[in-house]
PDB file of N, CA and C in Angstrom:
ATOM      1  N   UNK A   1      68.910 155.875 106.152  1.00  0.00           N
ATOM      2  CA  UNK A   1      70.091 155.750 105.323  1.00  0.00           C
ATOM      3  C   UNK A   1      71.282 155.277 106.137  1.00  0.00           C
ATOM      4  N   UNK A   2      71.330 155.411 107.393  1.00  0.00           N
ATOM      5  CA  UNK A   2      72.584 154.996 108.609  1.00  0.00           C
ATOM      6  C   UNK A   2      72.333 153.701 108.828  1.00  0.00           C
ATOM      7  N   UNK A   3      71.498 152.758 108.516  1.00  0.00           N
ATOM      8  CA  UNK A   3      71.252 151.355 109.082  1.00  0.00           C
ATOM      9  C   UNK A   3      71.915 150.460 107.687  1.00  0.00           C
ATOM     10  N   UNK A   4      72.557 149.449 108.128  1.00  0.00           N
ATOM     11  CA  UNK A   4      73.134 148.723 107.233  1.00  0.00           C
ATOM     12  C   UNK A   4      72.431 147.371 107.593  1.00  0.00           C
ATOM     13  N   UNK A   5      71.638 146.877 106.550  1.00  0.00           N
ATOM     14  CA  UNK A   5      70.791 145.258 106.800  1.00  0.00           C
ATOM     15  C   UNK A   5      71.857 144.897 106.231  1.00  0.00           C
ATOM     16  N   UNK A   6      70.628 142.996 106.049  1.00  0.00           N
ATOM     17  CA  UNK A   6      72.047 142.040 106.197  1.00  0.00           C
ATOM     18  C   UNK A   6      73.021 141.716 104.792  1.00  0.00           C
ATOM     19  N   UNK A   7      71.118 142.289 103.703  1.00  0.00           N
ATOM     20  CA  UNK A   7      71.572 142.768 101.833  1.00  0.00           C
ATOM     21  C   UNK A   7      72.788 143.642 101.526  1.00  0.00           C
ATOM     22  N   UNK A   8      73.323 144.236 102.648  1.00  0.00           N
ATOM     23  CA  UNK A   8      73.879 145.077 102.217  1.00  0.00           C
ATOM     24  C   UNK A   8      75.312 144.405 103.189  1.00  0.00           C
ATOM     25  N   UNK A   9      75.360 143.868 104.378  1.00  0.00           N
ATOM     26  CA  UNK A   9      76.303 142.985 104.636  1.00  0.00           C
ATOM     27  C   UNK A   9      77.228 141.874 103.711  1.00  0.00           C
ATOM     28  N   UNK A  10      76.147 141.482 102.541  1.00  0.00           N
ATOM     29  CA  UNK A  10      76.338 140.010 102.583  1.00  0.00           C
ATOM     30  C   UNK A  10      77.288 140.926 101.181  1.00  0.00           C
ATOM     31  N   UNK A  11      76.603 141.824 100.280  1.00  0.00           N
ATOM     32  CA  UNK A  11      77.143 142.590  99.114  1.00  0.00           C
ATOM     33  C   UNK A  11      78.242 142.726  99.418  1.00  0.00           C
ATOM     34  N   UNK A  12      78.560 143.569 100.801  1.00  0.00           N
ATOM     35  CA  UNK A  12      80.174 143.234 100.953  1.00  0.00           C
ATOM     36  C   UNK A  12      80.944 142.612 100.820  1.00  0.00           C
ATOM     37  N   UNK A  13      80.428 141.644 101.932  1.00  0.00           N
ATOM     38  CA  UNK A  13      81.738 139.998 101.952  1.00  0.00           C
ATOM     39  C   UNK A  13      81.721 139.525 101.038  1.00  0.00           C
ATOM     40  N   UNK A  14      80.805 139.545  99.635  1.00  0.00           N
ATOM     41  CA  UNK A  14      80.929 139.093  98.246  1.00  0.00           C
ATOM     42  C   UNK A  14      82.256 139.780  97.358  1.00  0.00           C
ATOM     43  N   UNK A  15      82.275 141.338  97.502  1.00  0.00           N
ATOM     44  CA  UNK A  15      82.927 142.064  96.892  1.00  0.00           C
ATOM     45  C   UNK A  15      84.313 141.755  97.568  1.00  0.00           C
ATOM     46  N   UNK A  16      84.559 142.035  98.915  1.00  0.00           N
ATOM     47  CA  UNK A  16      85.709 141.712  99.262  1.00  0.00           C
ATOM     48  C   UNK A  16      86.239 140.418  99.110  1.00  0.00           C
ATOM     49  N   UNK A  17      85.277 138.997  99.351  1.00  0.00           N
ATOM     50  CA  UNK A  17      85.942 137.343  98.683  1.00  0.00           C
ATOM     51  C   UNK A  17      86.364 137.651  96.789  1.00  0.00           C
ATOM     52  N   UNK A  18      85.745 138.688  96.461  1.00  0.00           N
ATOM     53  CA  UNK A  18      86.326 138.600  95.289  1.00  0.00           C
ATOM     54  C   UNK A  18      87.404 139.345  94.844  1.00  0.00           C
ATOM     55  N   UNK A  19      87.666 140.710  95.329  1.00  0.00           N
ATOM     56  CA  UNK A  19      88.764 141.312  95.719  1.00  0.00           C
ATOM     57  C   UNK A  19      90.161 140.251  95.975  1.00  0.00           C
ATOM     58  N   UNK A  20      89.627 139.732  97.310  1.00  0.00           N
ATOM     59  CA  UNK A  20      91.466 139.319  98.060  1.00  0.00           C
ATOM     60  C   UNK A  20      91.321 137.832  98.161  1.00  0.00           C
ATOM     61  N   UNK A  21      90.125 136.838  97.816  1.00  0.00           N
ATOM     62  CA  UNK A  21      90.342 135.611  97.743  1.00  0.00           C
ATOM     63  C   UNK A  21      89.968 135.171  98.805  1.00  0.00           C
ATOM     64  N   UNK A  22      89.742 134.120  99.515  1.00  0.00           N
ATOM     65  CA  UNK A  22      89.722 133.219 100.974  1.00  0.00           C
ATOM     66  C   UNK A  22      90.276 133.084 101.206  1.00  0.00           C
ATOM     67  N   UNK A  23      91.520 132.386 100.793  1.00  0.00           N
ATOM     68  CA  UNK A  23      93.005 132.838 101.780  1.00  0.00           C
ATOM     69  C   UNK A  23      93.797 133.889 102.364  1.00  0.00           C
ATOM     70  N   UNK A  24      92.862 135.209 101.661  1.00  0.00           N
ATOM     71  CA  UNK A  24      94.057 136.472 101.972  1.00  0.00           C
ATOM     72  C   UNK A  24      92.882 136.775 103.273  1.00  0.00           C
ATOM     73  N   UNK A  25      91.622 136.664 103.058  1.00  0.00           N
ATOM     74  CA  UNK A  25      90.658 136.882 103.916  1.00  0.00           C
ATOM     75  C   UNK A  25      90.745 136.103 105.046  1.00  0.00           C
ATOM     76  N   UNK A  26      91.355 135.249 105.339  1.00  0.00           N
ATOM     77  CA  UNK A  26      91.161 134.354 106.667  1.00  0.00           C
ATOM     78  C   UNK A  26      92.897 134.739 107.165  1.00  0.00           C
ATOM     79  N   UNK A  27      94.084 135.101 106.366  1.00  0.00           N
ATOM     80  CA  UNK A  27      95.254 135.632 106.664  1.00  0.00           C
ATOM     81  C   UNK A  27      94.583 137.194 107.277  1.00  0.00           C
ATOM     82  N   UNK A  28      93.764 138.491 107.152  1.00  0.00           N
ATOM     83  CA  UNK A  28      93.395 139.369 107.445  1.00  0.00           C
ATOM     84  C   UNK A  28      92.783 138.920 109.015  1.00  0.00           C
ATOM     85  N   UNK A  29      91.961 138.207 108.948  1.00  0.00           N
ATOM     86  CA  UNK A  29      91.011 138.012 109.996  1.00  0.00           C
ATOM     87  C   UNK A  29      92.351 137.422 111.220  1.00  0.00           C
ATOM     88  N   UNK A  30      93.069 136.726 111.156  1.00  0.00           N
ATOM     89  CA  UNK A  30      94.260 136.130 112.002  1.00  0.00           C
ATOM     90  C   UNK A  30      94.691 136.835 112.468  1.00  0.00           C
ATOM     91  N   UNK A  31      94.912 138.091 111.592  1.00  0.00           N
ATOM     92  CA  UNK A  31      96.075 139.067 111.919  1.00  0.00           C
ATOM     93  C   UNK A  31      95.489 139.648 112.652  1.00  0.00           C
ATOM     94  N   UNK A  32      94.458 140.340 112.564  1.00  0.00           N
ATOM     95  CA  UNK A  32      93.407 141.154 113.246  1.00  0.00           C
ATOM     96  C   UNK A  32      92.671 140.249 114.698  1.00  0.00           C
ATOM     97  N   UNK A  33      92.872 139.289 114.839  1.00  0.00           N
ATOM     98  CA  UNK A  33      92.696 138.332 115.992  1.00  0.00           C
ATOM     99  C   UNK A  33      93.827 138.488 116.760  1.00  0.00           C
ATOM    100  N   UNK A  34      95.258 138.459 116.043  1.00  0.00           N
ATOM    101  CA  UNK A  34      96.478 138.396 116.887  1.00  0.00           C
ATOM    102  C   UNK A  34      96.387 139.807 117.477  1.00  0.00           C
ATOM    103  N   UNK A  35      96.275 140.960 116.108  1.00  0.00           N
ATOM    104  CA  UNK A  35      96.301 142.061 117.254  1.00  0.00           C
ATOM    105  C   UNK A  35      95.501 142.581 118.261  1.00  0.00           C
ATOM    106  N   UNK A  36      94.201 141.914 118.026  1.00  0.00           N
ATOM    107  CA  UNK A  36      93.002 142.151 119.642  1.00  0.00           C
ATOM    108  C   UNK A  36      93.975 141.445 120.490  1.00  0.00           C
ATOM    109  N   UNK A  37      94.317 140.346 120.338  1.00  0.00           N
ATOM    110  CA  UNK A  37      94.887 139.638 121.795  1.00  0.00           C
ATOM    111  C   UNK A  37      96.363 140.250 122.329  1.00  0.00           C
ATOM    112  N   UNK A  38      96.921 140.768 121.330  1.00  0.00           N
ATOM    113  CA  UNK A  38      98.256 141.530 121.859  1.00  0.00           C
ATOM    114  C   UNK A  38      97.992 142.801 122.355  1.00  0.00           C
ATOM    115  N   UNK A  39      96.976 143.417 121.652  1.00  0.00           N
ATOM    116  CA  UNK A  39      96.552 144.550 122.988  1.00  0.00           C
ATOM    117  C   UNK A  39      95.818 144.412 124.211  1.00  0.00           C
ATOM    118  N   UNK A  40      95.046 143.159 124.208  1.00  0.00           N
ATOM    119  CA  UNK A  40      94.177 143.172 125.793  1.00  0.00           C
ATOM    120  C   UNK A  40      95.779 142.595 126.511  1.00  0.00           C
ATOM    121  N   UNK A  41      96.669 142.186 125.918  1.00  0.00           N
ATOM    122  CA  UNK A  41      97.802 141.559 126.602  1.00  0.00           C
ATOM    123  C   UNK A  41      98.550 142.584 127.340  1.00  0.00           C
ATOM    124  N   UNK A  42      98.895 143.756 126.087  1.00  0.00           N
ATOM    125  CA  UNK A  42      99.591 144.853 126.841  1.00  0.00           C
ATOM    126  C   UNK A  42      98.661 145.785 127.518  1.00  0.00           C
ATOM    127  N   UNK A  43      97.538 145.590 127.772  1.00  0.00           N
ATOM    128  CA  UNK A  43      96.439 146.762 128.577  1.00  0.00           C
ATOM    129  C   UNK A  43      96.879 145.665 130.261  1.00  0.00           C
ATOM    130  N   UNK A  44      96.608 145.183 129.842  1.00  0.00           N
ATOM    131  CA  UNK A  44      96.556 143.758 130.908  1.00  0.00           C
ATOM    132  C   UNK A  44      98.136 144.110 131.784  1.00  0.00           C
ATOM    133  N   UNK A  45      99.125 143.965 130.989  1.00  0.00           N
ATOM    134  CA  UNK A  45     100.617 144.336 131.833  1.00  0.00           C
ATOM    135  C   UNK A  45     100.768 145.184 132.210  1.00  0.00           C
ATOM    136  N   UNK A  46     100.037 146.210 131.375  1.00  0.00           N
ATOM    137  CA  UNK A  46     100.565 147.827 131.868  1.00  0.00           C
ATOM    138  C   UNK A  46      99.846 148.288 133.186  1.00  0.00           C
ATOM    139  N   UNK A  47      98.386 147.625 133.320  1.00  0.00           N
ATOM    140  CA  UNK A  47      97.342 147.474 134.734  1.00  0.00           C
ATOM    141  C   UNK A  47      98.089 146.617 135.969  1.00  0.00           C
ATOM    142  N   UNK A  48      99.003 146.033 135.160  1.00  0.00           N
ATOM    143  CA  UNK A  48     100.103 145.289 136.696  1.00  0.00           C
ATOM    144  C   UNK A  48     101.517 146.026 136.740  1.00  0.00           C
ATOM    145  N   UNK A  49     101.615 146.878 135.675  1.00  0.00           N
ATOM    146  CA  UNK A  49     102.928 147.737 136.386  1.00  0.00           C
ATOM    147  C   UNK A  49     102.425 148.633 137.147  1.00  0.00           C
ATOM    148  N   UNK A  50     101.142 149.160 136.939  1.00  0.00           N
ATOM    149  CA  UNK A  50     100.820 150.246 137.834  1.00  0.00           C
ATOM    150  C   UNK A  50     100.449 150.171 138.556  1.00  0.00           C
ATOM    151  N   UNK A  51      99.849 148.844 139.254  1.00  0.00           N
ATOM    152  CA  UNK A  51      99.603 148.280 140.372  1.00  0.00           C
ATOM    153  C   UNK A  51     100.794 148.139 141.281  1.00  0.00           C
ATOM    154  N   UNK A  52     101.901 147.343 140.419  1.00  0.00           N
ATOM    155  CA  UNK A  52     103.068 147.174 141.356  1.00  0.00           C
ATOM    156  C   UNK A  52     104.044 148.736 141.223  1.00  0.00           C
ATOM    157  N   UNK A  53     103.655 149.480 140.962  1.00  0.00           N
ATOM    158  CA  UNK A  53     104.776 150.574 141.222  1.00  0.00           C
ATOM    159  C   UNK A  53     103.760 151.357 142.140  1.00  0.00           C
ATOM    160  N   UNK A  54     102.571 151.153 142.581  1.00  0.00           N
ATOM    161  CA  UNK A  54     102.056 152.083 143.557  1.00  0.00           C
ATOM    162  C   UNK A  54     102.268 151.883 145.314  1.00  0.00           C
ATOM    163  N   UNK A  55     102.263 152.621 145.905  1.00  0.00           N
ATOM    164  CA  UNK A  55     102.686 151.270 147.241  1.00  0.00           C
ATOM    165  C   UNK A  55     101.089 150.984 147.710  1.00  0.00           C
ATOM    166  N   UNK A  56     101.087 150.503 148.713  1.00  0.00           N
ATOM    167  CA  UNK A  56      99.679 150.112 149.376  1.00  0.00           C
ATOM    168  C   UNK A  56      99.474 151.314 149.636  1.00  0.00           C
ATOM    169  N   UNK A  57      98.181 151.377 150.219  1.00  0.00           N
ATOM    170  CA  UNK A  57      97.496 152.302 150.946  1.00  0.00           C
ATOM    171  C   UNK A  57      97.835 152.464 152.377  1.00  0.00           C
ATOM    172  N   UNK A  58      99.024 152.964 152.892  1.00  0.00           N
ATOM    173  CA  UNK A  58      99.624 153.113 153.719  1.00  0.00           C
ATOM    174  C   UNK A  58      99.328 154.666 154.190  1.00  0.00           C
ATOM    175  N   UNK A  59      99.442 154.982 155.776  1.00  0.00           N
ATOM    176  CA  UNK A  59      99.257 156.411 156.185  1.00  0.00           C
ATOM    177  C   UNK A  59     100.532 156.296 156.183  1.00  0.00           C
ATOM    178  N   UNK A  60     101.166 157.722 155.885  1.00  0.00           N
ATOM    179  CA  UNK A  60     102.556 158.451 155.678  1.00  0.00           C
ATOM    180  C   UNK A  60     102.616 158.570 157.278  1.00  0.00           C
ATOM    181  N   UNK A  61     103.936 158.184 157.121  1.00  0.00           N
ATOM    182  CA  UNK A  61     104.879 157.944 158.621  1.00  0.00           C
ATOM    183  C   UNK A  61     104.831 159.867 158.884  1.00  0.00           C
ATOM    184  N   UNK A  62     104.768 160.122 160.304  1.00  0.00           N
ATOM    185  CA  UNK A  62     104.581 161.733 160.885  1.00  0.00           C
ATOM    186  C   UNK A  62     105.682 162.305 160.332  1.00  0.00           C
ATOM    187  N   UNK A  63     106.930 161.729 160.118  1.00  0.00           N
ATOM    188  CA  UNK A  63     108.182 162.666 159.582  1.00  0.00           C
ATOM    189  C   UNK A  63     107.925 162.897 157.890  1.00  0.00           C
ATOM    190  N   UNK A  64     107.083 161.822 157.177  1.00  0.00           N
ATOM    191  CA  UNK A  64     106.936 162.405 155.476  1.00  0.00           C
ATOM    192  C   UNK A  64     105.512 162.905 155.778  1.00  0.00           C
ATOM    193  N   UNK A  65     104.742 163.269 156.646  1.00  0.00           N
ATOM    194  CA  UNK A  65     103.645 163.953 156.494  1.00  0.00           C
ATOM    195  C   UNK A  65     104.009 165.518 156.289  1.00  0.00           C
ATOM    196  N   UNK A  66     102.590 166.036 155.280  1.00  0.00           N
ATOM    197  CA  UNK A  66     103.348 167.654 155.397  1.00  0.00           C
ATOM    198  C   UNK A  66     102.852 168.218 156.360  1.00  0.00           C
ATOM    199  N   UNK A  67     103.656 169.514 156.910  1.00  0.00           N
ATOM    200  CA  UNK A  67     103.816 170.208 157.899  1.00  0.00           C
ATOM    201  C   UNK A  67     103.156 171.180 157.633  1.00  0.00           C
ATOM    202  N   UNK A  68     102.043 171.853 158.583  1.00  0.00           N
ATOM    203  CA  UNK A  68     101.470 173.074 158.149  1.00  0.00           C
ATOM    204  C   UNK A  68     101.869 174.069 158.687  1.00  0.00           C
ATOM    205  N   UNK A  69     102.129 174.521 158.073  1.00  0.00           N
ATOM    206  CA  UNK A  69     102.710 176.268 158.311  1.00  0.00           C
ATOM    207  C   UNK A  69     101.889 177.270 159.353  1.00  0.00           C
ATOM    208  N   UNK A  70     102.257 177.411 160.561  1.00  0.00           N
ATOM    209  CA  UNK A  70     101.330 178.198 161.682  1.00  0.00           C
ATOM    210  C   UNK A  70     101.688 179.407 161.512  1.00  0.00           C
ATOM    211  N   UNK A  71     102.080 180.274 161.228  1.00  0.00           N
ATOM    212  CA  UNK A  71     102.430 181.269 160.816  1.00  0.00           C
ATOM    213  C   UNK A  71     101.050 181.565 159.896  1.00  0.00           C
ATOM    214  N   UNK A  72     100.937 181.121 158.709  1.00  0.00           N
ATOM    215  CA  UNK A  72      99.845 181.687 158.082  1.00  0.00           C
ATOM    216  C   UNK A  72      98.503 181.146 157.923  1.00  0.00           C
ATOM    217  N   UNK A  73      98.396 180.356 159.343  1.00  0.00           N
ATOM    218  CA  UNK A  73      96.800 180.152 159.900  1.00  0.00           C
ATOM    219  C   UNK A  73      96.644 181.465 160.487  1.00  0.00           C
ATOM    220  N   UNK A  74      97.754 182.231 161.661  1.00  0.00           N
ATOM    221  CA  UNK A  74      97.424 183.031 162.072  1.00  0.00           C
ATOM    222  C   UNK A  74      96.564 184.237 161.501  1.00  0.00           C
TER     223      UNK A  74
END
């Protein structure tokens, strides 16, 4: 009952071309094209702000390294 063939594909796109027409259907599909590409766009920028706000992989200079407390190794 979970498997959808292609009889039952095609019943759709019949019901919906008759619903909203071919023009509202190819205006849907655009829109839905623009918004895949405006989100791989902003996944895409937001993977280069966080790239550029990280610094390199640099060892911390001895004065910003932390200091361990000898007192409570003892």
């Amino acid at each position: 009952m979970g498997n959808i063939g292609v009889t039952e594909i095609l019943l759709i796109a019949v019901v919906a071309l008759l619903l909203f027409g071919a023009g509202r259907i190819a205006d849907i599909g655009k829109g839905l094209g623009q918004g895949i590409k405006n989100f791989k766009q902003g996944l895409k920028e937001a993977e280069e702000l966080d790239k550029a706000d990280k610094p390199a992989d640099k060892a911390l200079p001895a004065a910003a390294a932390p200091k361990e407390d000898k007192e409570a190794k003892a």
